[in-house]
Protein backbone atom coordinates (compact mmCIF):
# COMPACT_ATOMS: atom_id res chain seq x y z
CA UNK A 1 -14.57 -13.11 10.76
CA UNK A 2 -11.87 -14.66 9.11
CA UNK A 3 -9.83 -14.65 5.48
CA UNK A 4 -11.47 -18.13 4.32
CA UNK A 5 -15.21 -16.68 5.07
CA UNK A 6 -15.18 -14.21 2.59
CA UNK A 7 -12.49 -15.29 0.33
CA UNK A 8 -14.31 -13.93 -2.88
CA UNK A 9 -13.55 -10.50 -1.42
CA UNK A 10 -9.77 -10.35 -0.81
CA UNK A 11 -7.06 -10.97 -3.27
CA UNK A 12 -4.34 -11.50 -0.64
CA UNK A 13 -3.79 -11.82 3.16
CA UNK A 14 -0.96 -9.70 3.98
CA UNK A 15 -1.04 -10.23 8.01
CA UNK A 16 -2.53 -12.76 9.75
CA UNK A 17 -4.09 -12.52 13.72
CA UNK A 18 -1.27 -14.33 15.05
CA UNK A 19 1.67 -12.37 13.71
CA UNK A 20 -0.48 -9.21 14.56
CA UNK A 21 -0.25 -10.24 17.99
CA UNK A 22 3.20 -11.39 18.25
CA UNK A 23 4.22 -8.15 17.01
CA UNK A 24 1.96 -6.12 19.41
CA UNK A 25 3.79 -7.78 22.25
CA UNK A 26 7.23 -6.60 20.88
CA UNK A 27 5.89 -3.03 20.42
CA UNK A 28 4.10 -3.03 23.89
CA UNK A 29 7.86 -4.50 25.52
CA UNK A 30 9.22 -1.38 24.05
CA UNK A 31 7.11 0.62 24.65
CA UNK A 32 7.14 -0.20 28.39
CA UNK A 33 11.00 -0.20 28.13
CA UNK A 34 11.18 3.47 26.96
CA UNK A 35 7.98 4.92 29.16
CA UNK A 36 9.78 3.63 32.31
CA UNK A 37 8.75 5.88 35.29
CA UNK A 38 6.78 7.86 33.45
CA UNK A 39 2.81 8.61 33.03
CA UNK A 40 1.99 7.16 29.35
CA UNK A 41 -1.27 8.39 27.98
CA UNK A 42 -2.62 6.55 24.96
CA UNK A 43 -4.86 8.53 22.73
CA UNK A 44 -6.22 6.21 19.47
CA UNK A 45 -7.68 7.15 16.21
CA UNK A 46 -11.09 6.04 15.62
CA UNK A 47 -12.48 3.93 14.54
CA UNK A 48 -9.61 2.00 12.93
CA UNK A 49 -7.53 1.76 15.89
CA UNK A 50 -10.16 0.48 18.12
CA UNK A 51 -8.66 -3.20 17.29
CA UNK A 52 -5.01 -2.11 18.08
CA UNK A 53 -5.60 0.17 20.75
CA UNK A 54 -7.45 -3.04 22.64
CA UNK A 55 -4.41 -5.41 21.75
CA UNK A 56 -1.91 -3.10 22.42
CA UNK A 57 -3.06 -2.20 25.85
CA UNK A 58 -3.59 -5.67 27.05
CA UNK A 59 -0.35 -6.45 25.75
CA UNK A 60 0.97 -4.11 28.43
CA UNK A 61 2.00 -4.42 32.12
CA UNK A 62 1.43 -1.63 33.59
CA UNK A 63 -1.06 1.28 34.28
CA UNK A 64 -2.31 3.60 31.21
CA UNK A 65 -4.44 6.57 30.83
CA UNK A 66 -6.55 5.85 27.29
CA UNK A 67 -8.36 8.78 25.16
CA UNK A 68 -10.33 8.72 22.09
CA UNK A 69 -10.10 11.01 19.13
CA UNK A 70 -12.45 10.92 16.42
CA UNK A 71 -11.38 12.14 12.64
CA UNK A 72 -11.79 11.82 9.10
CA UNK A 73 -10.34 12.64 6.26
CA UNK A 74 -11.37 9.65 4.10
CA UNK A 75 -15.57 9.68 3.87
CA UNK A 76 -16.25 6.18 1.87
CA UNK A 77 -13.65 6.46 -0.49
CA UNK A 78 -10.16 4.64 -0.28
CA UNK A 79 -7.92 7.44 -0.81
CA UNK A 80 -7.26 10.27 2.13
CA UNK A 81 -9.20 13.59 0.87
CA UNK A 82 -6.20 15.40 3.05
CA UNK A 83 -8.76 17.89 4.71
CA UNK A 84 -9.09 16.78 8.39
CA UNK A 85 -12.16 16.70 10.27
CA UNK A 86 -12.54 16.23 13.75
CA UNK A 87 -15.65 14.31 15.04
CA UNK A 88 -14.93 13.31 18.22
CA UNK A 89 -12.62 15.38 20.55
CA UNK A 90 -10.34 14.37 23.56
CA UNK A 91 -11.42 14.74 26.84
CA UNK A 92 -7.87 14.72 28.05
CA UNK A 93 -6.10 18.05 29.00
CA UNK A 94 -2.78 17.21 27.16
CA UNK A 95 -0.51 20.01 28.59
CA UNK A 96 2.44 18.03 30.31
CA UNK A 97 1.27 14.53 29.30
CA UNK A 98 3.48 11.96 27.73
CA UNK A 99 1.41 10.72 24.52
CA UNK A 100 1.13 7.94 22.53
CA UNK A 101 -0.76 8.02 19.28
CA UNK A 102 -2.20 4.64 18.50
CA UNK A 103 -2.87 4.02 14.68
CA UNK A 104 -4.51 1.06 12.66
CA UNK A 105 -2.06 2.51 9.37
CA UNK A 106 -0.32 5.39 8.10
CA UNK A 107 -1.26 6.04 4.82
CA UNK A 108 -0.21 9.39 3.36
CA UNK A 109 0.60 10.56 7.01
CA UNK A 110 -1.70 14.12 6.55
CA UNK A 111 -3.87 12.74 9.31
CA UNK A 112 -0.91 12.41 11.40
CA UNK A 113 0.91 15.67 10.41
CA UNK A 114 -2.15 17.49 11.31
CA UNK A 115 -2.63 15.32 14.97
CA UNK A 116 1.26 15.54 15.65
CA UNK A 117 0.55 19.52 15.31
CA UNK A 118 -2.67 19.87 17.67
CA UNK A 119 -1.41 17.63 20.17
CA UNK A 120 1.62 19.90 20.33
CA UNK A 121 0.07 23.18 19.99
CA UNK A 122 -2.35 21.56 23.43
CA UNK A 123 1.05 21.59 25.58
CA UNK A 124 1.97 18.02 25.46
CA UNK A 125 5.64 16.86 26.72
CA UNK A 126 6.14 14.02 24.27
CA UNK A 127 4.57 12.67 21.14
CA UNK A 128 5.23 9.33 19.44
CA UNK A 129 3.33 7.22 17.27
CA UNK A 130 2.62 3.51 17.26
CA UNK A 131 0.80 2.40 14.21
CA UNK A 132 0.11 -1.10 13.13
CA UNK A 133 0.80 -0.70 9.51
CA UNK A 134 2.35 1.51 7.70
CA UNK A 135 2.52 1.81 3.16
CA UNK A 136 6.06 4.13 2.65
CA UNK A 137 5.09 4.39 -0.73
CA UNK A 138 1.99 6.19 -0.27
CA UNK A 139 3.72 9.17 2.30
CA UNK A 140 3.31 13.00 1.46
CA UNK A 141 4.56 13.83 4.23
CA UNK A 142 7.40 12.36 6.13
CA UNK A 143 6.32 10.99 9.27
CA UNK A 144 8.71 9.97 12.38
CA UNK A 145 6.94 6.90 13.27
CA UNK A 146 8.45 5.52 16.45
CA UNK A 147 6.99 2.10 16.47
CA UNK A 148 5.82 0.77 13.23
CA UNK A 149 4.39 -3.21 13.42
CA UNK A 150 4.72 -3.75 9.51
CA UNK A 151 5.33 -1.67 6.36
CA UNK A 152 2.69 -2.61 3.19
CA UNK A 153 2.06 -2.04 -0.46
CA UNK A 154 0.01 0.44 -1.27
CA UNK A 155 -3.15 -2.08 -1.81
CA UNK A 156 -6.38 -0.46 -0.33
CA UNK A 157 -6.22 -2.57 2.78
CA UNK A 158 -8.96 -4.33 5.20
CA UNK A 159 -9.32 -5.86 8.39
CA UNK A 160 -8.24 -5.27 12.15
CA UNK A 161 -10.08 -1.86 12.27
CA UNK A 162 -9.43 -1.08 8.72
CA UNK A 163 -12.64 -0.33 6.59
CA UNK A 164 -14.39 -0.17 3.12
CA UNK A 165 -17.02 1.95 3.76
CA UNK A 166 -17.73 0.82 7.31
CA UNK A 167 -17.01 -2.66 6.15
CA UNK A 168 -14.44 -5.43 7.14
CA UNK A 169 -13.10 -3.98 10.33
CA UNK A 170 -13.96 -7.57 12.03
CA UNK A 171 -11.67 -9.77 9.52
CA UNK A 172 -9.01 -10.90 12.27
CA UNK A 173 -6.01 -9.85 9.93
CA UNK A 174 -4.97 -7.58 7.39
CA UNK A 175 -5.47 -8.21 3.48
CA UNK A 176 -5.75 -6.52 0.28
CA UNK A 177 -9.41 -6.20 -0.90
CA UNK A 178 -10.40 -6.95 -4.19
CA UNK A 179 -10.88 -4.39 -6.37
CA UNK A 180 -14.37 -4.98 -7.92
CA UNK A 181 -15.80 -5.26 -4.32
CA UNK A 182 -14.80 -0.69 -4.77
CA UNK A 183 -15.15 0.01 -8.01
């Protein structure tokens, strides 16, 4: 789905497919750059990062390990509830492994701060984080996000993984929704 087919529910497009994938290549040259000669598991965060994590991977040339964790701490709102739920856990023994978090957006980062722990406290070697978008403004906690594609405002966002209520994830870019489509 595009921008133009539901125009009467977005006020602006802040990213559009194309610069989304020019800027996964950059991160995934990096990336590849600074994993040199070393295993590289990627773990993503669904279901928003199912649309990055796909990208992101393809972008790359050369051999990954790729894990799923499932959790939640928004329900249908749009603002982070801060309490953590996990729904869906890895099936990766972490202990040694060199990890990359994949992320649609980092929002107030408490999702993060509580992944950046577990994945710690399950032996891992390394931890970094690779996330799409992410809104500075929003933080309460400060997060040390390796690769960032693109800092937003603090609009309640849609598109490229990125729900209302289970909604939107399929618009090809990123854009603000409007608000009487939430409130």
């Amino acid at each position: 789905m595009r921008a133009a087919d539901i125009a009467d529910q977005l006020s602006t497009v802040l990213v559009t497919e194309e610069q989304i994938h020019d800027k996964l290549g950059e991160l995934a040259a990096r990336v590849e750059a600074d994993y040199a000669g070393k295993d590289l598991l990627l773990i993503g965060v669904l279901k928003g990062a199912v649309m990055v994590m796909a990208d992101f991977s393809r972008k790359l040339r050369r051999d990954v390990v790729i894990d799923w964790m499932a959790v939640s701490s928004y329900g249908a709102g749009t603002k982070s509830s801060g309490v953590v739920q996990i729904r869906k856990d890895l099936d990766t023994d972490l202990t040694g492994k060199h990890v990359l978090i994949v992320e649609d957006i980092i929002d107030s980062g408490l999702t993060l701060s509580w992944l950046l722990e577990n994945f710690a406290s399950r032996g891992a070697a390394s931890i970094e984080i690779l996330a799409l978008l992410r809104k500075p403004e929003a933080a309460k906690v400060e997060i040390d996000c390796r690769y960032v594609g693109f800092d937003i405002p603090t609009d309640f966002v849609v598109g490229y993984g990125l729900d209302y209520d289970e909604r939107f994830r399929n618009l090809r870019g990123v854009a603000v929704l409007a608000p009487h489509v939430y409130s």
